[in-house]
Protein backbone atom coordinates (compact mmCIF):
# COMPACT_ATOMS: atom_id res chain seq x y z
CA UNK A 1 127.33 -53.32 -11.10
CA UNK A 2 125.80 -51.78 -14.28
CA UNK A 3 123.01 -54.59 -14.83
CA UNK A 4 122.07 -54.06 -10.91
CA UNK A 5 121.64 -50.86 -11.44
CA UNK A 6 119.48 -51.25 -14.49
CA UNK A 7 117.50 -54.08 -13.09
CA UNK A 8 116.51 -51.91 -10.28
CA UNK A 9 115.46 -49.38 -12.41
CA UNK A 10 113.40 -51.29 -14.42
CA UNK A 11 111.69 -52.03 -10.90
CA UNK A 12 110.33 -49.07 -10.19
CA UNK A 13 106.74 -48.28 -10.56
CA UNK A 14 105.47 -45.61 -12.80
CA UNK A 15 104.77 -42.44 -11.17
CA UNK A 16 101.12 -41.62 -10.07
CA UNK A 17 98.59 -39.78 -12.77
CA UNK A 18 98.84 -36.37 -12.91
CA UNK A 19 95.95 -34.62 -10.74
CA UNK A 20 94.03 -33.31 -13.78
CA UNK A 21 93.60 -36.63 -15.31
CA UNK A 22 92.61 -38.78 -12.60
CA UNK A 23 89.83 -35.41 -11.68
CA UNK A 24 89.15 -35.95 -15.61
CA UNK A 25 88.63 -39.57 -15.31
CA UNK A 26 86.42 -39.21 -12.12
CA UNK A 27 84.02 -36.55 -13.89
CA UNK A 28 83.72 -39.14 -16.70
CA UNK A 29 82.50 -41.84 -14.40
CA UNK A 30 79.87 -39.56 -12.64
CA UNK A 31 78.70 -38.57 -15.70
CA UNK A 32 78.40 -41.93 -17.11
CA UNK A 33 76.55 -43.22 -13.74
CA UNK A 34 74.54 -40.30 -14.06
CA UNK A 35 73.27 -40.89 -17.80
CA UNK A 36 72.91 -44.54 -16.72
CA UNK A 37 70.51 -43.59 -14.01
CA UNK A 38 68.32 -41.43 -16.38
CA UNK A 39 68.33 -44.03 -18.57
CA UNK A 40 66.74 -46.87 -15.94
CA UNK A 41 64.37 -43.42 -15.02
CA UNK A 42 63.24 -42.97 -18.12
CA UNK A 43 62.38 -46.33 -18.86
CA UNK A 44 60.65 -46.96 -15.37
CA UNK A 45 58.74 -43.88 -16.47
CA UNK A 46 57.63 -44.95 -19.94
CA UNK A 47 56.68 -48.50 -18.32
CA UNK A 48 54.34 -46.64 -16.02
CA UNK A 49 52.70 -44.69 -18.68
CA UNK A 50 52.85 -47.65 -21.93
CA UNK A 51 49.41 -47.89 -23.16
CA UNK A 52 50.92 -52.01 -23.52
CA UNK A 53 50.95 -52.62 -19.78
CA UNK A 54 47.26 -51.25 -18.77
CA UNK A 55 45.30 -53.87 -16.87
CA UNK A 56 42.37 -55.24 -19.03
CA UNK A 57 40.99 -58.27 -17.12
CA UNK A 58 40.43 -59.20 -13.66
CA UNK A 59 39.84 -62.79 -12.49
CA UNK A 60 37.68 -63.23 -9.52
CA UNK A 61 37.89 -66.36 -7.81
CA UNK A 62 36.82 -68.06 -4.80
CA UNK A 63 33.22 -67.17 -2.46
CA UNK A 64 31.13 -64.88 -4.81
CA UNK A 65 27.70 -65.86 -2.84
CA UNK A 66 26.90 -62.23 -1.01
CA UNK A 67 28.16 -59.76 -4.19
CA UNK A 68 28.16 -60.41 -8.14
CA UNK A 69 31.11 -60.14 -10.37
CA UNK A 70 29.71 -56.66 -11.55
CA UNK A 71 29.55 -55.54 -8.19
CA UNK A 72 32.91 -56.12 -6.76
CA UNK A 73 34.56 -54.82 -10.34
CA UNK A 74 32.33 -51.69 -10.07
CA UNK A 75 33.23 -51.07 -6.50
CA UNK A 76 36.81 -51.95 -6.44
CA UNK A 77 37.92 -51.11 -10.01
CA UNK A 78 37.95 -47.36 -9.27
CA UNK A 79 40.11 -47.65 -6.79
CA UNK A 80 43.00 -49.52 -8.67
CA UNK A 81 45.62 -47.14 -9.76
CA UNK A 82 48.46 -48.12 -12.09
CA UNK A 83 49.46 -50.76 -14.39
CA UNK A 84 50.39 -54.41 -14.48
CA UNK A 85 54.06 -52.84 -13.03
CA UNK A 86 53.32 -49.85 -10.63
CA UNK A 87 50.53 -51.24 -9.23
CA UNK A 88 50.19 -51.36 -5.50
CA UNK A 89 49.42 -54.52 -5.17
CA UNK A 90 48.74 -53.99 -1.29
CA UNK A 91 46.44 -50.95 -1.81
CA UNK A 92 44.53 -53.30 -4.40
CA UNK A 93 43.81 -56.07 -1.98
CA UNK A 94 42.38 -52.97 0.30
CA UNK A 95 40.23 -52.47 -2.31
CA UNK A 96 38.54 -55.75 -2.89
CA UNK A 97 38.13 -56.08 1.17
CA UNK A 98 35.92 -52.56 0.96
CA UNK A 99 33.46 -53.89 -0.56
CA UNK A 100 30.51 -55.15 1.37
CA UNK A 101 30.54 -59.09 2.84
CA UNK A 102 34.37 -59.59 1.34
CA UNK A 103 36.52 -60.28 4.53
CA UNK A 104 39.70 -61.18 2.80
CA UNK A 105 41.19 -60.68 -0.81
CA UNK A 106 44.58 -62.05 -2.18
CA UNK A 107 45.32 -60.19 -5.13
CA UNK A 108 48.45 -61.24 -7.81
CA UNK A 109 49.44 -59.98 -11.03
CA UNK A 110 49.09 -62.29 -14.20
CA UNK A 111 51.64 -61.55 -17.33
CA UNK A 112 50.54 -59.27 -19.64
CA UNK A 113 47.42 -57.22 -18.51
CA UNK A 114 45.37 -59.47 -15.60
CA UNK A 115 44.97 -59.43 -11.96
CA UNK A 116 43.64 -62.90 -10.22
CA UNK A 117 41.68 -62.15 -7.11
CA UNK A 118 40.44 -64.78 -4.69
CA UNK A 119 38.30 -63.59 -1.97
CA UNK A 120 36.80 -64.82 1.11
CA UNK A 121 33.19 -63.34 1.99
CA UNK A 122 32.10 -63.05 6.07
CA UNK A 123 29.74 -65.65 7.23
CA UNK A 124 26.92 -63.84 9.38
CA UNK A 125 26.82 -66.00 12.87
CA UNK A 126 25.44 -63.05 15.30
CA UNK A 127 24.33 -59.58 15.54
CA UNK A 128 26.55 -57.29 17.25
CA UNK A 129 25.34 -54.60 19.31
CA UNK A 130 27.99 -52.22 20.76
CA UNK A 131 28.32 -49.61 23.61
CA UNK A 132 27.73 -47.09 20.49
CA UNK A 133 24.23 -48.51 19.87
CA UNK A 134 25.04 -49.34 16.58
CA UNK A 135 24.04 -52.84 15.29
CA UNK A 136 26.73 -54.43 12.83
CA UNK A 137 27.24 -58.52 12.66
CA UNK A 138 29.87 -61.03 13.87
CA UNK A 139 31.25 -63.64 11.23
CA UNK A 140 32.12 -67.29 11.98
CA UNK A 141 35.37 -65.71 13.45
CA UNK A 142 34.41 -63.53 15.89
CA UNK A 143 35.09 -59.99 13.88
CA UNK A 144 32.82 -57.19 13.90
CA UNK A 145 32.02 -56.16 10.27
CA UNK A 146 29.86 -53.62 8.33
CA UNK A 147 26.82 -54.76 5.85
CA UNK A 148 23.84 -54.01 5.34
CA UNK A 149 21.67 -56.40 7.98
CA UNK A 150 18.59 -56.60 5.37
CA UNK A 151 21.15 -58.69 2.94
CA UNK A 152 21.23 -61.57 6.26
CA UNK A 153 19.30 -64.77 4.83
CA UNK A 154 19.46 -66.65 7.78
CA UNK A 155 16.74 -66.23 10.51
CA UNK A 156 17.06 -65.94 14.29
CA UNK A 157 20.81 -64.84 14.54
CA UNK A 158 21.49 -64.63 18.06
CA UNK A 159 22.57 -61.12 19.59
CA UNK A 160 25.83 -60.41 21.29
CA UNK A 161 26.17 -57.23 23.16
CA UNK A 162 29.37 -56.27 24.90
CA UNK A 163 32.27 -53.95 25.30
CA UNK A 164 34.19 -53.28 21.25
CA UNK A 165 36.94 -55.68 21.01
CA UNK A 166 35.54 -58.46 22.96
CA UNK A 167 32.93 -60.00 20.07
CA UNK A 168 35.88 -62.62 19.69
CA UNK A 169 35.11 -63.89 22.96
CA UNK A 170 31.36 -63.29 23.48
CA UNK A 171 31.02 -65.92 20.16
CA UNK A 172 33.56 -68.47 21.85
CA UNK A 173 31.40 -68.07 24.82
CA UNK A 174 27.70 -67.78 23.20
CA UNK A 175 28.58 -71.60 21.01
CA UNK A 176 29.29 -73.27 24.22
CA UNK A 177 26.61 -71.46 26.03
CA UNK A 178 23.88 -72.31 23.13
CA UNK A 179 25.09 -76.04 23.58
CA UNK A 180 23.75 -76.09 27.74
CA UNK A 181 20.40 -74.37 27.46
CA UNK A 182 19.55 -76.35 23.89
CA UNK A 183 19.08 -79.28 26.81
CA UNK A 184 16.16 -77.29 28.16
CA UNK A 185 14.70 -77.21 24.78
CA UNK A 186 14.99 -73.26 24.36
CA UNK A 187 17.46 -71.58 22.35
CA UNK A 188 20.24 -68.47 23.72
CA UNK A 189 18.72 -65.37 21.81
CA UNK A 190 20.86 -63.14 23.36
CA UNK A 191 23.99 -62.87 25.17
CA UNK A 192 25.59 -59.57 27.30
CA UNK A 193 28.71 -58.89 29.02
CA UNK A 194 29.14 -56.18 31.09
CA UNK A 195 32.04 -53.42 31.49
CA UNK A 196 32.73 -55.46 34.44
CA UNK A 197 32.74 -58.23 33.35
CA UNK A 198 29.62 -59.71 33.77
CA UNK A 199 27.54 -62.67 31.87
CA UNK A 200 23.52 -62.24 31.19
CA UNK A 201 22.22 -64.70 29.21
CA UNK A 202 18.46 -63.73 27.60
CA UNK A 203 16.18 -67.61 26.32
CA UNK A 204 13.49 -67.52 23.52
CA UNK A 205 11.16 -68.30 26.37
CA UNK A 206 11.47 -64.67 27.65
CA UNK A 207 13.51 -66.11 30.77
CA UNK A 208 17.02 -64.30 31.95
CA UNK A 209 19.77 -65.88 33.37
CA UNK A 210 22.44 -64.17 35.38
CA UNK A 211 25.86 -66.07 34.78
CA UNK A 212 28.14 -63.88 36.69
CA UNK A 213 31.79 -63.17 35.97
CA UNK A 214 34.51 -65.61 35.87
CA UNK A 215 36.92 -67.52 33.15
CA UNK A 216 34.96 -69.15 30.01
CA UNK A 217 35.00 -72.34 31.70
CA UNK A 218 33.59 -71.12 35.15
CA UNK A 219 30.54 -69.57 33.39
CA UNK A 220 29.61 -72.68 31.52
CA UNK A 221 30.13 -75.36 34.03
CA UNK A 222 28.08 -73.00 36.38
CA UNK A 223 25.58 -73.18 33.68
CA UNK A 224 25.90 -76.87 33.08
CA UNK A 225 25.05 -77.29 36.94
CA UNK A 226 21.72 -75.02 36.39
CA UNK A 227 20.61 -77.19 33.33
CA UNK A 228 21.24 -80.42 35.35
CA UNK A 229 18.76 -79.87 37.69
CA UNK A 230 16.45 -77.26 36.72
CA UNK A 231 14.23 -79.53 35.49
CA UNK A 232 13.53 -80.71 38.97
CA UNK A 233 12.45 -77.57 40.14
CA UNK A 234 9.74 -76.70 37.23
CA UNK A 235 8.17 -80.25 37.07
CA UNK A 236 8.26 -79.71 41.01
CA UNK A 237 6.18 -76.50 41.05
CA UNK A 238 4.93 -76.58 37.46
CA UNK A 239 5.54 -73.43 36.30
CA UNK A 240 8.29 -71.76 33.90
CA UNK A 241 11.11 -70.20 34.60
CA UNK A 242 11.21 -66.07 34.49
CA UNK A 243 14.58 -65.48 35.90
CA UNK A 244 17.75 -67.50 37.52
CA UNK A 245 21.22 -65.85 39.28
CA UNK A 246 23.80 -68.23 38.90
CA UNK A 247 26.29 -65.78 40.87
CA UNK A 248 25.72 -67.73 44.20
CA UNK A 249 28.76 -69.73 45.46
CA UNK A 250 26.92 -72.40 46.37
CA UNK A 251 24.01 -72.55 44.05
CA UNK A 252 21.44 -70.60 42.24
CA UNK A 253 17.97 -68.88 42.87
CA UNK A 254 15.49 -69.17 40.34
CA UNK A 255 12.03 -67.65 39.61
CA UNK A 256 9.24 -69.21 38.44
CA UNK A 257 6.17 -67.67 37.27
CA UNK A 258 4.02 -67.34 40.83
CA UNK A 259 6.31 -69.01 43.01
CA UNK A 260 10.41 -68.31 44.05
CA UNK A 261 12.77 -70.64 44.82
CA UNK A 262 15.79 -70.90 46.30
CA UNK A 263 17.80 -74.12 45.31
CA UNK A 264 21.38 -74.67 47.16
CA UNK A 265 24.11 -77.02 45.38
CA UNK A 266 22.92 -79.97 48.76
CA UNK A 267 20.37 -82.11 47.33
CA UNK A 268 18.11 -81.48 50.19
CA UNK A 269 18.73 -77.29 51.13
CA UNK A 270 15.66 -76.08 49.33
CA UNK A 271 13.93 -72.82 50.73
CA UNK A 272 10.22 -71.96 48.72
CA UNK A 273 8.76 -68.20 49.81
C-alpha cells in the first residue's frame, strides 16, 4: 500500500506559477515584441533615408518616336518620390503616362539604384471634337487623349465629333465607313453622331450624307446600298452629289447639283423634280 501511495504522488502535476511570475513573464514578452518592432522600424526607416539606395539611372525602353529621353526624364523625374525600396511604384508609372503622347508605362525596379521603363506612345488616327468644343485626338484605340495637335505629322486626319465616351465607337464605325465611300473615289473627312443617336457622314467633295441611327452594321450596309448604285444616278444626270438621306426605309434621296432625285430600293421607282 505504501509504493501506491508514493507512485501516485509522484503523479501529480506541479502546481500552477505563482500570479506574479507568470504577470512577470508576460511583461517580458511585450517588451521584447515591442523592442523587436522598433528594431524592424528603425531599420525600415534608415532604408528609406540611406544615401546607398537613391535611384541614379532610369532605363527607357520601348516607342520613344513623339518625346526624347531628356524630355520624359525632365517631366517625369520630378515626380518620383523615394528610393529603390519606398518607391511607389504605381504613382511612378502615373508619372511616365503624364507626359505628352505616352499612353502606357510599365515601370520595375532594377537592384541597386535603376528603374526600367517601357512605354507605349498614342498613335494619332482622328481628331476629336467634343460637346465642350474642345479639339483633342483619338489613338489607334479609340481613346481620347491630350497633345498638342501642331506635334501631328500626318496630314488629313479625319474628324470625329460625338457625345464624350463614345470616340471608341465613332473610330470602329468611321474605318468601316471610310472603306464604302473610298469606292466613290472620295475620302470620309468627317464623321458626327448625334445625342440621339444619329450618323452624318461629311466627303472631301463637300457632299453630306445622312446615315441615320441604327446598330454599326445597319449604318454601313445602308451605306453599302448607297455606294452600289449611286453611280447610276450621277452618270444619269451628270452632276455631283451635294447631299443624300439614307434614313428612308426603303431607299435614299439624293441631291445633285441642279437637279433632285428621289431613288427607291425597286430598280425602276425613280421620281426626278
Amino acid at each position: 500500500m505504501a509504493r501506491r501511495s508514493a507512485a501516485a504522488t509522484l503523479r501529480t502535476p506541479p502546481p500552477g506559477l505563482p500570479v506574479d511570475v507568470r504577470l512577470m513573464n508576460g511583461v517580458a514578452s511585450a517588451v521584447y515584441v515591442l523592442a523587436a518592432c522598433a528594431l524592424v522600424a528603425a531599420a525600415v526607416l534608415w532604408i528609406t533615408r540611406v544615401p546607398l539606395f537613391t535611384i541614379r539611372a532610369i532605363q527607357l525602353d520601348g516607342e520613344l518616336t513623339r518625346n526624347s529621353v531628356n524630355t520624359i526624364r525632365a517631366n517625369a523625374m520630378p515626380a518620383l518620390k523615394g528610393n529603390f525600396f519606398s518607391l511607389d511604384l504605381q504613382r511612378a508609372r502615373a508619372a511616365f503616362e503624364a507626359v505628352p503622347w505616352v499612353r502606357q508605362a510599365v515601370v520595375r525596379r532594377i537592384w541597386p539604384d535603376r528603374l526600367a521603363v517601357r512605354l507605349e506612345e498614342h498613335h494619332a488616327a482622328a481628331l476629336w471634337e467634343g460637346e465642350d468644343g474642345n479639339e483633342r485626338l483619338v489613338n489607334s484605340h479609340g481613346e481620347v487623349f491630350e497633345a498638342n495637335i501642331g506635334d501631328v505629322e500626318e496630314d488629313g486626319l479625319p474628324v470625329l465629333s460625338g457625345p464624350e465616351g463614345r470616340s471608341d465607337e465613332m473610330l470602329s464605325m468611321y474605318l468601316r465607313l471610310h472603306a464604302v465611300f473610298e469606292r466613290l473615289d472620295t475620302d470620309l473627312q468627317r464623321l458626327h453622331l448625334s445625342g440621339r443617336g444619329s450618323w452624318r457622314a461629311e466627303l472631301d467633295s463637300g457632299a453630306t450624307v445622312e446615315l441615320g441611327r441604327g446598330s454599326e452594321d445597319e449604318v454601313v450596309a445602308r451605306s453599302e446600298r448607297f455606294a452600289r448604285t449611286l453611280a447610276q444616278v450621277t452618270a444619269r444626270y451628270q452632276q455631283p452629289l451635294l447631299y443624300a438621306d439614307l434614313r428612308h426605309a426603303d431607299g435614299y434621296a439624293v441631291r445633285l447639283r441642279g437637279v433632285t432625285t428621289t431613288t427607291l430600293t425597286h430598280p425602276h421607282s425613280k421620281t426626278v423634280n
